[in-house]
N, C-alpha and C. Protein backbone atom coordinates (compact mmCIF):
# COMPACT_ATOMS: atom_id res chain seq x y z
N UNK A 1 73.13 -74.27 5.30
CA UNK A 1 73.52 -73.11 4.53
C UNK A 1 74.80 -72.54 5.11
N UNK A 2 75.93 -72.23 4.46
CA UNK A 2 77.14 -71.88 4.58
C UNK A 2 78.03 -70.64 4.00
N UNK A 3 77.86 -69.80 4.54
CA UNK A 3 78.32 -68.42 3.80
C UNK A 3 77.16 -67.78 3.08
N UNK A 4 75.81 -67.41 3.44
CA UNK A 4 74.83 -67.06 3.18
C UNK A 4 75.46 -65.58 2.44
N UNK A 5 75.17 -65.15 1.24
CA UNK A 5 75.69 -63.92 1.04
C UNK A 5 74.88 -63.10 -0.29
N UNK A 6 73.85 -62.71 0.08
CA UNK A 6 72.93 -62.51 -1.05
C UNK A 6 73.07 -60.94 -1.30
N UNK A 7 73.02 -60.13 -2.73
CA UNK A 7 72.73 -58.67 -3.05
C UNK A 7 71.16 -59.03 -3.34
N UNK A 8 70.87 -57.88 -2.98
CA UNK A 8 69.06 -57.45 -3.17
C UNK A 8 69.20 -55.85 -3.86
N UNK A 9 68.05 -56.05 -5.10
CA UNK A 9 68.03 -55.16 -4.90
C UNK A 9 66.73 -54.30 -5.16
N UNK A 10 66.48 -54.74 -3.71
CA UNK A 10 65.11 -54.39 -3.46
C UNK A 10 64.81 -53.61 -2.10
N UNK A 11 64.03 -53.78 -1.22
CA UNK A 11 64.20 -52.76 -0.04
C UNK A 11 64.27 -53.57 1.51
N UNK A 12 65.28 -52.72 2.19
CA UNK A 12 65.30 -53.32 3.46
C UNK A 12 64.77 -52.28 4.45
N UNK A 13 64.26 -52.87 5.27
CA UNK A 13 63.70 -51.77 6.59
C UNK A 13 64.94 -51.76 7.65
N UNK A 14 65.36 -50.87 8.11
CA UNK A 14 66.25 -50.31 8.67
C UNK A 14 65.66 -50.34 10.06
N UNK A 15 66.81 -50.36 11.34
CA UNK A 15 66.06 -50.03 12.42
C UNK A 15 65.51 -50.98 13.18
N UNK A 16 66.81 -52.58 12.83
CA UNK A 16 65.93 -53.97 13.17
C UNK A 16 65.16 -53.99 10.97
N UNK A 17 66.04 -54.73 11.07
CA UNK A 17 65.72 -55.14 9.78
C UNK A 17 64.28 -56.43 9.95
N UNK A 18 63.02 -55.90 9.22
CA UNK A 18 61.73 -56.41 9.48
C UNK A 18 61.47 -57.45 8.29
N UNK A 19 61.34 -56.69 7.01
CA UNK A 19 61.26 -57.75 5.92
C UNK A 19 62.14 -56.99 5.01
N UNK A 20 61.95 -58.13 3.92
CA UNK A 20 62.35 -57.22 2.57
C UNK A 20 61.57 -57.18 1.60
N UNK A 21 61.31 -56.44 0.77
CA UNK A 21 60.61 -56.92 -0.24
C UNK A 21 61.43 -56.65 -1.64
N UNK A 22 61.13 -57.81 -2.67
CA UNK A 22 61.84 -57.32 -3.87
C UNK A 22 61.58 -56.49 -4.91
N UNK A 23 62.33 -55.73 -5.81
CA UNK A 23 62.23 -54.80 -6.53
C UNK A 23 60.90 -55.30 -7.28
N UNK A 24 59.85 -54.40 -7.42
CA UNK A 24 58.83 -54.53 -8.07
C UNK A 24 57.76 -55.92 -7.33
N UNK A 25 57.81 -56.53 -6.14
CA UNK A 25 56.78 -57.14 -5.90
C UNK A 25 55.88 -56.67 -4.61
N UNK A 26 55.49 -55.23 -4.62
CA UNK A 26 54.80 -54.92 -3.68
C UNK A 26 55.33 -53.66 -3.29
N UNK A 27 54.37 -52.76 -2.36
CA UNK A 27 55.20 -51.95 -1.53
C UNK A 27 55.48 -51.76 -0.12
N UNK A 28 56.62 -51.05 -0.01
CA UNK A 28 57.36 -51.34 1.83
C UNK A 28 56.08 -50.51 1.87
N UNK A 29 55.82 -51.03 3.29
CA UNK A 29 55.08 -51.01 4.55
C UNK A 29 55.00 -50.04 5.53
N UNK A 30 56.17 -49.70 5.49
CA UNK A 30 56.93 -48.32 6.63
C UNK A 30 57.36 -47.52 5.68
N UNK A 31 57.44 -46.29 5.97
CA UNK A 31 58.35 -45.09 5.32
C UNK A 31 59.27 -45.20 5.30
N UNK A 32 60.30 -46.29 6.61
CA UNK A 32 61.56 -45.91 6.99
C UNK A 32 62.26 -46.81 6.13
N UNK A 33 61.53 -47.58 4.84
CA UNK A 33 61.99 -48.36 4.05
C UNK A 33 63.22 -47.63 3.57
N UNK A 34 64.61 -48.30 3.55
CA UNK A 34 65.72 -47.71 2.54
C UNK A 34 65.94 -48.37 1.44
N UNK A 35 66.28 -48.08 0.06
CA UNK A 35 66.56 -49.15 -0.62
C UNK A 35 68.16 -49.49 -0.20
N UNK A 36 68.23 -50.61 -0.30
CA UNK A 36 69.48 -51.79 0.23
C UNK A 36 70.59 -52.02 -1.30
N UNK A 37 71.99 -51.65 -0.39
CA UNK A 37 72.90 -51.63 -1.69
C UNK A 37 73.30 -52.67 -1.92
N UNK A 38 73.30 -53.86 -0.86
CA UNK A 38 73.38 -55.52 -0.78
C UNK A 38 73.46 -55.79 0.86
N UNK A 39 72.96 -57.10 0.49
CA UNK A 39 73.00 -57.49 1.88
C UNK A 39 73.69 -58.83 2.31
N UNK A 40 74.93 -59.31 3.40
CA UNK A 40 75.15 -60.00 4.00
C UNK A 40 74.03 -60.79 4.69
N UNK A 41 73.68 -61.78 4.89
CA UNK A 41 72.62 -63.05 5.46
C UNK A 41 73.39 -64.05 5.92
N UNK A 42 73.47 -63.92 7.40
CA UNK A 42 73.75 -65.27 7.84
C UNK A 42 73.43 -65.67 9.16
N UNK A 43 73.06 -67.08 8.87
CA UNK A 43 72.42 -67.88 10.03
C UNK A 43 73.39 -68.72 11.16
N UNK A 44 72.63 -68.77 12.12
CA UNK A 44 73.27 -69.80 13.26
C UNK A 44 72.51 -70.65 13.14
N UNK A 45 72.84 -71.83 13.70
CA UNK A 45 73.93 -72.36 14.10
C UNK A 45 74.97 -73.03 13.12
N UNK A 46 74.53 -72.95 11.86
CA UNK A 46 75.35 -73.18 10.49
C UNK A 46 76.71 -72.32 10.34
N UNK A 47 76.63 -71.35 10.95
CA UNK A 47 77.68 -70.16 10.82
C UNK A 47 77.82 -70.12 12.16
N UNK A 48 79.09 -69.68 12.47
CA UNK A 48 79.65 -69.03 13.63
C UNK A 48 79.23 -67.61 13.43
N UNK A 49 78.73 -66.64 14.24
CA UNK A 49 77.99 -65.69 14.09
C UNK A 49 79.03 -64.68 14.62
N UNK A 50 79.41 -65.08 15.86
CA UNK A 50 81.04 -64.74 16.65
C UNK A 50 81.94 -63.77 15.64
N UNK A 51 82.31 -64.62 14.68
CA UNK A 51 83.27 -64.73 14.07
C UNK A 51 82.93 -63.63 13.02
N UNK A 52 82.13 -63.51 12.53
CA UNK A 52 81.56 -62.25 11.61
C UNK A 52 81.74 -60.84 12.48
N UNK A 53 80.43 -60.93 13.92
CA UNK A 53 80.74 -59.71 14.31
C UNK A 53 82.37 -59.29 14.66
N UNK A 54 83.38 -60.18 15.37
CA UNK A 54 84.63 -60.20 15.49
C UNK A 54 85.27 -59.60 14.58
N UNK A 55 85.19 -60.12 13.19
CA UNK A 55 85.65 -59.51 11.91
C UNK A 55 85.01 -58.17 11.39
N UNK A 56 84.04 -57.52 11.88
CA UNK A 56 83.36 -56.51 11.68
C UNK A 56 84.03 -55.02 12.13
N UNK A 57 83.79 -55.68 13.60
CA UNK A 57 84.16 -54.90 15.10
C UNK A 57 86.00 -54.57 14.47
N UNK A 58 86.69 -55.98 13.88
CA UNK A 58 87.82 -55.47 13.84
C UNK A 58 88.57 -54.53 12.63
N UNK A 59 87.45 -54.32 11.75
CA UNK A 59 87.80 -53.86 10.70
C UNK A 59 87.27 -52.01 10.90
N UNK A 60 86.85 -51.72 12.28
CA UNK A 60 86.42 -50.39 12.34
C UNK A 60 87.27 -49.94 12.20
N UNK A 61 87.37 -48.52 12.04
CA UNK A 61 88.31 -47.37 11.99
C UNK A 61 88.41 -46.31 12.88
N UNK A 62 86.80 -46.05 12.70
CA UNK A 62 86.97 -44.40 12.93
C UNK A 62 85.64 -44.65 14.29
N UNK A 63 84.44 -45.17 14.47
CA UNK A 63 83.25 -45.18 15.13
C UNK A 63 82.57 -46.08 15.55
N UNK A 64 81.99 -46.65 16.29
CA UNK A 64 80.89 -47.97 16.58
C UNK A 64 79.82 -48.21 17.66
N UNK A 65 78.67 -47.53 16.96
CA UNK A 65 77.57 -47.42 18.11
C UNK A 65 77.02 -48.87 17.84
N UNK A 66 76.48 -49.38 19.46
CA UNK A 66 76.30 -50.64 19.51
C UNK A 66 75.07 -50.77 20.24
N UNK A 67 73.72 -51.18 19.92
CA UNK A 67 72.63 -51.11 20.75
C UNK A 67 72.72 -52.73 21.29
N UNK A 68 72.56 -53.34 22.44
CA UNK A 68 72.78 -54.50 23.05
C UNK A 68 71.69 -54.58 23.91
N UNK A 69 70.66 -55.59 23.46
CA UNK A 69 69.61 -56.17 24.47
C UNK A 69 70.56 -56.85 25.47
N UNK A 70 71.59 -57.59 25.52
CA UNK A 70 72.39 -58.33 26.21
C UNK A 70 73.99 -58.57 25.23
N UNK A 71 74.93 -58.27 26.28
CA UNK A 71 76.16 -58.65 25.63
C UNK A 71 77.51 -59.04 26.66
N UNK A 72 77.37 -60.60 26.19
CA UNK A 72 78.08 -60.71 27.07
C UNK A 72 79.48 -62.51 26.43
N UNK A 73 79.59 -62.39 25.31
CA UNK A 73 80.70 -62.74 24.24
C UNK A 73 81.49 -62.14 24.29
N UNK A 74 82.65 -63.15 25.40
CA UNK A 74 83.96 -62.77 25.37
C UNK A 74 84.76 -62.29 24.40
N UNK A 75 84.52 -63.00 23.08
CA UNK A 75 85.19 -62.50 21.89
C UNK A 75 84.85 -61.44 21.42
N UNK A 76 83.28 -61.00 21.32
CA UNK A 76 83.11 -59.52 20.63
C UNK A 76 83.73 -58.74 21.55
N UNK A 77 83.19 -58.73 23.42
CA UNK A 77 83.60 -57.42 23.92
C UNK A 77 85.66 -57.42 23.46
N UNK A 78 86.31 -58.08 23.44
CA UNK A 78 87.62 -58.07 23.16
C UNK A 78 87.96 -57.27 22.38
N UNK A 79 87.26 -58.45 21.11
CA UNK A 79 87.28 -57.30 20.16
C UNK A 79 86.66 -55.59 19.92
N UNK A 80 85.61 -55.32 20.59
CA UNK A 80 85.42 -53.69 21.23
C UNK A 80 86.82 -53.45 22.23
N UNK A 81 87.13 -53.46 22.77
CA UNK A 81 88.27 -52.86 23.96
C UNK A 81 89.56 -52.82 22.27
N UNK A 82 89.88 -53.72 21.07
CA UNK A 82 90.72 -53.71 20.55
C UNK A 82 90.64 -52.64 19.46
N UNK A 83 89.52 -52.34 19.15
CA UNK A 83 88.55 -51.35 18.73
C UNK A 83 89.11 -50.00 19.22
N UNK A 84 88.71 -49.80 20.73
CA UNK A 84 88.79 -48.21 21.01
C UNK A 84 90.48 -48.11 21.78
N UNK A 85 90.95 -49.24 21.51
CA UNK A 85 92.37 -49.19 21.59
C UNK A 85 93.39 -48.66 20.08
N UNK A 86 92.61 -48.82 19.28
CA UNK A 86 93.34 -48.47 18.08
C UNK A 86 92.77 -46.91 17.63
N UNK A 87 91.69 -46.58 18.78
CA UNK A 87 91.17 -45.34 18.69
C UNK A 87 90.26 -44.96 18.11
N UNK A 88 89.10 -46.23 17.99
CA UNK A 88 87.59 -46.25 18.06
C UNK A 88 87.06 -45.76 18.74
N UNK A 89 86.12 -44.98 18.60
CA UNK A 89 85.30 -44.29 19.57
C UNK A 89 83.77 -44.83 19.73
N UNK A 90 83.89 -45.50 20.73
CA UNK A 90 82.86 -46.47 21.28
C UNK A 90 81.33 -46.34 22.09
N UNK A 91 80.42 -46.11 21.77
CA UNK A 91 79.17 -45.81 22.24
C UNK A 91 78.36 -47.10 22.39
N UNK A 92 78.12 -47.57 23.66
CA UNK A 92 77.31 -49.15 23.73
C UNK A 92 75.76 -49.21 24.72
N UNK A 93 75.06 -48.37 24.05
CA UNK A 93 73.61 -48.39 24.30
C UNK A 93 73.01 -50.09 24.54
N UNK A 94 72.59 -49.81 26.04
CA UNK A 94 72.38 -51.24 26.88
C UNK A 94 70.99 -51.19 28.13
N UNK A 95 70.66 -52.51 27.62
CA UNK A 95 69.13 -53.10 28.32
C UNK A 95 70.29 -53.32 29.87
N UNK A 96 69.14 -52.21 30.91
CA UNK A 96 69.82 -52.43 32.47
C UNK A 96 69.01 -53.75 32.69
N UNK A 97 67.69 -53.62 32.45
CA UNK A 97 67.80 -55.08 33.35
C UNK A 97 68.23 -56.58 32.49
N UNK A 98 68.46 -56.73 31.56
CA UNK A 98 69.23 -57.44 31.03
C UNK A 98 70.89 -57.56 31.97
N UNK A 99 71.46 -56.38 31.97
CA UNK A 99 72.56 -56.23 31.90
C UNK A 99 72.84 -56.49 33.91
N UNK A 100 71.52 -56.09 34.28
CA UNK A 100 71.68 -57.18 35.81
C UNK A 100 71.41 -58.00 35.78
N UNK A 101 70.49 -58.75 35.38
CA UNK A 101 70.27 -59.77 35.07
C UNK A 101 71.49 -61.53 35.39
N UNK A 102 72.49 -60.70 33.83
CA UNK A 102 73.73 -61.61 33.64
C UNK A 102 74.90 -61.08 34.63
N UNK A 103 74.58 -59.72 35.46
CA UNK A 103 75.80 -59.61 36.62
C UNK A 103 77.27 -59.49 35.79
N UNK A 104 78.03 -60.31 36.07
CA UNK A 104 79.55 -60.76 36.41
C UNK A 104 79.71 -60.41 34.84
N UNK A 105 79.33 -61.13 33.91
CA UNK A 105 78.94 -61.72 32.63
C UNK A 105 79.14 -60.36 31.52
N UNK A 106 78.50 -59.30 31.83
CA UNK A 106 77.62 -58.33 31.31
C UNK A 106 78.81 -57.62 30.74
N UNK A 107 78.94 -56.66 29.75
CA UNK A 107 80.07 -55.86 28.69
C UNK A 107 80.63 -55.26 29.86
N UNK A 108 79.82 -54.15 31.19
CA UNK A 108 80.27 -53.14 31.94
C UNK A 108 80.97 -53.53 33.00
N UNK A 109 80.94 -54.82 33.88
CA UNK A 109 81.50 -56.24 34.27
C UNK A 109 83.08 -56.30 33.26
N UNK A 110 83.42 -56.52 32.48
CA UNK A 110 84.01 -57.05 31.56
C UNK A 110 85.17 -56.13 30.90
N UNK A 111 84.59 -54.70 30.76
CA UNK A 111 85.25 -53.95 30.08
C UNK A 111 85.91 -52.49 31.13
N UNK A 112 86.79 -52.66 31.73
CA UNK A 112 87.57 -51.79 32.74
C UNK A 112 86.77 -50.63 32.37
N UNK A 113 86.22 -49.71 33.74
CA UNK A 113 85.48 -48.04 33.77
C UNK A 113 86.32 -47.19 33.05
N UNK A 114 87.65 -47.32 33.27
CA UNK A 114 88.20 -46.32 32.37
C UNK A 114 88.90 -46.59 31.26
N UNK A 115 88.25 -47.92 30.39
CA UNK A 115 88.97 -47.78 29.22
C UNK A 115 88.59 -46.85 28.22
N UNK A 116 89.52 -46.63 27.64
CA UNK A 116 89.68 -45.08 26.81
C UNK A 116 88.82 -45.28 25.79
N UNK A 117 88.46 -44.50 25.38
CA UNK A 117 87.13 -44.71 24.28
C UNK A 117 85.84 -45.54 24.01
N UNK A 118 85.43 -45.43 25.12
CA UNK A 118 84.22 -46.82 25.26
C UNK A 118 83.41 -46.19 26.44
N UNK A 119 82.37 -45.63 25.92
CA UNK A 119 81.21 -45.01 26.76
C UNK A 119 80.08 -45.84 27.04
N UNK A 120 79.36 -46.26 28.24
CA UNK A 120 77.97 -47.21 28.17
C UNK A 120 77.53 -46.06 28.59
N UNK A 121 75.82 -46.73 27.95
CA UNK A 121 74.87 -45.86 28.78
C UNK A 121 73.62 -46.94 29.00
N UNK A 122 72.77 -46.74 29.76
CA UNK A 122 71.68 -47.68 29.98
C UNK A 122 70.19 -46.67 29.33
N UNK A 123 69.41 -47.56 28.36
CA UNK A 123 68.10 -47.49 28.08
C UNK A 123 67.10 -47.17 29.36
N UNK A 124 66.55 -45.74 28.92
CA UNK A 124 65.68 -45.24 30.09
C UNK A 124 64.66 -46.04 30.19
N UNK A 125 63.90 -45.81 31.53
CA UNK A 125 62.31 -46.72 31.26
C UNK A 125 61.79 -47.07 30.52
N UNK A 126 61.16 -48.02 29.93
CA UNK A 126 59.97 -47.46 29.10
C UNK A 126 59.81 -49.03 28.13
N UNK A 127 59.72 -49.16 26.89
CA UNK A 127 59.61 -50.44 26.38
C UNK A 127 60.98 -51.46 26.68
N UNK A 128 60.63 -52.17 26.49
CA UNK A 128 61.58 -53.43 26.47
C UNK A 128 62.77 -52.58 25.40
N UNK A 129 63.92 -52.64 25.61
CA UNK A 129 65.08 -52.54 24.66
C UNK A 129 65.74 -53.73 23.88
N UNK A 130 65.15 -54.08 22.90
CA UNK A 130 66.02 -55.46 22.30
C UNK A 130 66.53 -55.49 21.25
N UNK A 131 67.19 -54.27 20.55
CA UNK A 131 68.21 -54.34 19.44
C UNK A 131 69.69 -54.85 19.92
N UNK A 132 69.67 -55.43 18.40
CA UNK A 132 70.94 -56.36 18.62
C UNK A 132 71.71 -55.83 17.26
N UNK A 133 72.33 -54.57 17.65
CA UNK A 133 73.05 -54.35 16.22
C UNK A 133 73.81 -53.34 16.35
N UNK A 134 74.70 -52.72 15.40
CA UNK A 134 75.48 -51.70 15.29
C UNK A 134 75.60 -50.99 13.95
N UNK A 135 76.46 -49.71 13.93
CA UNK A 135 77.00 -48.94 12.75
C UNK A 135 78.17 -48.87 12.91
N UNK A 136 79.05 -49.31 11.96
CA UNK A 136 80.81 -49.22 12.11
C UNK A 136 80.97 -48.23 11.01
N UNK A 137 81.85 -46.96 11.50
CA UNK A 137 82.04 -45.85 10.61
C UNK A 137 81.08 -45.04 9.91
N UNK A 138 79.87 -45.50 10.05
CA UNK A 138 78.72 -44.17 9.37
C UNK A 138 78.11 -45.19 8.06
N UNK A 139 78.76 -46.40 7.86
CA UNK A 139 78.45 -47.33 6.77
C UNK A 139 78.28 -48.70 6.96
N UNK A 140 78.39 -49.21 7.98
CA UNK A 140 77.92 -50.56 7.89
C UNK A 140 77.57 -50.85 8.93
N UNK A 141 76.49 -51.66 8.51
CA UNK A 141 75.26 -51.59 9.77
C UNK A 141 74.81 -53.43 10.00
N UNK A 142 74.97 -53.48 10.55
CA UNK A 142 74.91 -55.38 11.45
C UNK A 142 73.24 -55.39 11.98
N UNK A 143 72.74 -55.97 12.07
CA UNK A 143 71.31 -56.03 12.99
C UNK A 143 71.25 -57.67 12.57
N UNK A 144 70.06 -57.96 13.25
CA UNK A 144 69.19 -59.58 13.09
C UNK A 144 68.96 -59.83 14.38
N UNK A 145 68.51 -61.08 14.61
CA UNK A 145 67.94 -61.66 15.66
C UNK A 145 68.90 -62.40 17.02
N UNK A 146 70.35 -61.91 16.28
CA UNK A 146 71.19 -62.42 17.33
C UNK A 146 72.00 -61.77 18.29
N UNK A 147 71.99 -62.21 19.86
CA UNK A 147 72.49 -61.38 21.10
C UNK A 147 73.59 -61.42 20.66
N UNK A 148 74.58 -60.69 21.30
CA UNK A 148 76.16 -60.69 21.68
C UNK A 148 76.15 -61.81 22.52
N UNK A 149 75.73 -62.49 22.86
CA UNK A 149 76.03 -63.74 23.78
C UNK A 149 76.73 -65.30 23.09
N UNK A 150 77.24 -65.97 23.81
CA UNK A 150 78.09 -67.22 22.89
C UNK A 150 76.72 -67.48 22.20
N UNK A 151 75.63 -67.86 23.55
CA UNK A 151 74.28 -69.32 22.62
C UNK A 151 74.24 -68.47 21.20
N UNK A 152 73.67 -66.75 21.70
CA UNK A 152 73.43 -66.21 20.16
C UNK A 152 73.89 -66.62 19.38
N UNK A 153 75.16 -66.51 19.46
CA UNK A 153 76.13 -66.11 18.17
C UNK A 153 76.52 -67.83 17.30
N UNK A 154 76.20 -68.41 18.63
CA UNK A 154 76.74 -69.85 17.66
C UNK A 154 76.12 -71.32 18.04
N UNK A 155 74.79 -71.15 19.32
CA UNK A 155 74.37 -71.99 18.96
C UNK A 155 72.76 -72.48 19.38
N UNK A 156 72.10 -70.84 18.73
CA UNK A 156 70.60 -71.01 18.58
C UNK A 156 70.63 -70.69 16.77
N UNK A 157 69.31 -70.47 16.46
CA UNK A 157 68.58 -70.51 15.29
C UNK A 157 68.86 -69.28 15.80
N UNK A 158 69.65 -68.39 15.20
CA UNK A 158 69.33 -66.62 14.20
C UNK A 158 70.04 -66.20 13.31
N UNK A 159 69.72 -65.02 12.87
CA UNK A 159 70.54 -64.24 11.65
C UNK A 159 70.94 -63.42 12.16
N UNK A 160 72.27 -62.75 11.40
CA UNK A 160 73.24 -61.42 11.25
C UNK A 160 72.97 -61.67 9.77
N UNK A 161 72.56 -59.66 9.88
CA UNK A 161 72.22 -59.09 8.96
C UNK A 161 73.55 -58.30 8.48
N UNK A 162 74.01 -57.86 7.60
CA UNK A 162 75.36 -56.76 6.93
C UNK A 162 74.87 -56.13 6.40
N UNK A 163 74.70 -54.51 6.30
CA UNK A 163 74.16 -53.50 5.34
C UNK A 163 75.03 -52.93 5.21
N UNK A 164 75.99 -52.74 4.26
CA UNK A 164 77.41 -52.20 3.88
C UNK A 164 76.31 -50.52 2.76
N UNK A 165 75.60 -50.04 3.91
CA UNK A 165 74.91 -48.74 3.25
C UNK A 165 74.91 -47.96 3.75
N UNK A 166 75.47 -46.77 3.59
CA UNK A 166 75.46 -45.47 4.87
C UNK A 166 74.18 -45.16 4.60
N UNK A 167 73.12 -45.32 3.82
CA UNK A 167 71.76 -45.18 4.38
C UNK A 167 70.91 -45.21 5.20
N UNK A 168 71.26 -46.87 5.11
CA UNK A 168 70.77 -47.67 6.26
C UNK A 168 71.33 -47.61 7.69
N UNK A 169 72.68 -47.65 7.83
CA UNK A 169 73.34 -46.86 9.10
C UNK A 169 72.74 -45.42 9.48
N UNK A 170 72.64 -44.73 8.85
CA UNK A 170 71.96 -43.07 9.22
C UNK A 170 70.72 -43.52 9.83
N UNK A 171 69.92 -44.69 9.15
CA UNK A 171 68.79 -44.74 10.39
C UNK A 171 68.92 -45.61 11.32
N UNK A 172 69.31 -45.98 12.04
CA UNK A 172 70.11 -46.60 12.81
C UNK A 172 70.67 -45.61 14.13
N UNK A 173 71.70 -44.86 13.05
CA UNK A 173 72.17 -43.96 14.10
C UNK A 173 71.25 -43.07 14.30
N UNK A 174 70.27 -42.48 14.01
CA UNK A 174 69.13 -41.64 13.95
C UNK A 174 68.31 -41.96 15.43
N UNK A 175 68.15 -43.12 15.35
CA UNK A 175 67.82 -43.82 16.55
C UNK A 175 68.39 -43.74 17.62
N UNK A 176 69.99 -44.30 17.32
CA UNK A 176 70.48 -44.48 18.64
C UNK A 176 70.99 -42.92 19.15
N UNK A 177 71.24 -41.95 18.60
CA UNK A 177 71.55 -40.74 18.80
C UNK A 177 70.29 -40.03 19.73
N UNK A 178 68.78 -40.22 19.08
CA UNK A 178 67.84 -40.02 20.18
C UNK A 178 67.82 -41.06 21.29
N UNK A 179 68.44 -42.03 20.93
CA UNK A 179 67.99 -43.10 22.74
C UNK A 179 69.45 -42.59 23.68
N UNK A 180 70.69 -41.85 22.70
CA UNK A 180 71.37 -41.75 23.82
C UNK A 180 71.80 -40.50 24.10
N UNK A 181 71.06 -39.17 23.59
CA UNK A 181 70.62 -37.90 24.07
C UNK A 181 71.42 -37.24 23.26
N UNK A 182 71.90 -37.20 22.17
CA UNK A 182 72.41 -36.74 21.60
C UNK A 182 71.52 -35.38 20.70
N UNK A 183 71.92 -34.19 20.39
CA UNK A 183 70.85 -33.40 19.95
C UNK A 183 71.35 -33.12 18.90
């Protein structure tokens, strides 16, 4: 499969996209169901996965909160530093022991302490942290099953998800705004 690119229009769960279900065959499961204005679908290792978030990351403008079980793709963090160089304002919510884990490797490793617009913070105690996704500008929202890491991005079995919905971004950021103390 090659350029996976399907509209639905039916409902996506937000927040780590879970299932979907289609218009009229059942009902969502969770409350936090949004209905979905279309959705981007695409798989690895058929797709370069890289290359999407790259093109994502580079098309921000204005914002880009980034929740990272692990990130450590030379090309995305680049593209973040090119991001809050054009005066993105960068928030990258991150798994610590992941992020010791890979050492040398890791975004905070990678991305100079004082580059200008690019804040980390580390996930407090408590469950495992394993979102793999973002909101660029208040409207488009990335999630699926794939790390920021090369294998992720280009050469295991996962998906990148695209929700081009400020719906679906609001819960998202809803989230990451409580994981990173925001009131």
């Amino acid at each position: 499969m090659r350029g996976v690119s399907t509209k639905w229009a039916g409902w996506v769960f937000a927040g780590g996209v879970g299932a979907v279900v289609g218009a009229g065959v059942g009902e969502p499961w969770r409350s936090s169901a949004v209905p979905a204005v279309g959705a981007e679908i695409h798989f690895a290792p058929d797709e370069n996965l890289e290359r999407i978030d790259v093109a994502l990351i580079d098309e921000t403008k204005r914002s880009l909160d980034v929740a990272a079980y692990v990130m450590t793709d030379r090309a995305v963090i680049s593209a973040i530093e090119r991001a809050a160089r054009r005066g993105v304002v960068v928030r990258i919510w991150r798994d610590p022991e992941m992020a010791e884990k890979v050492g040398a490797a890791d975004v905070a490793a990678l991305i100079a302490p004082d580059e200008p617009g690019v804040t980390m913070r580390e996930k407090t105690p408590g469950p495992l942290m394993h979102l793999k996704g973002y909101c660029a500008d208040h409207a488009t929202l990335r999630t699926g099953s794939a790390n920021f890491s090369r294998s992720g991005l280009v050469a295991q079995d996962n998906d990148l998800i695209v929700l081009r919905d400020a719906g679906a971004c609001a819960r998202f950021e809803a989230k990451f705004a409580k994981a990173w103390g925001d009131r």
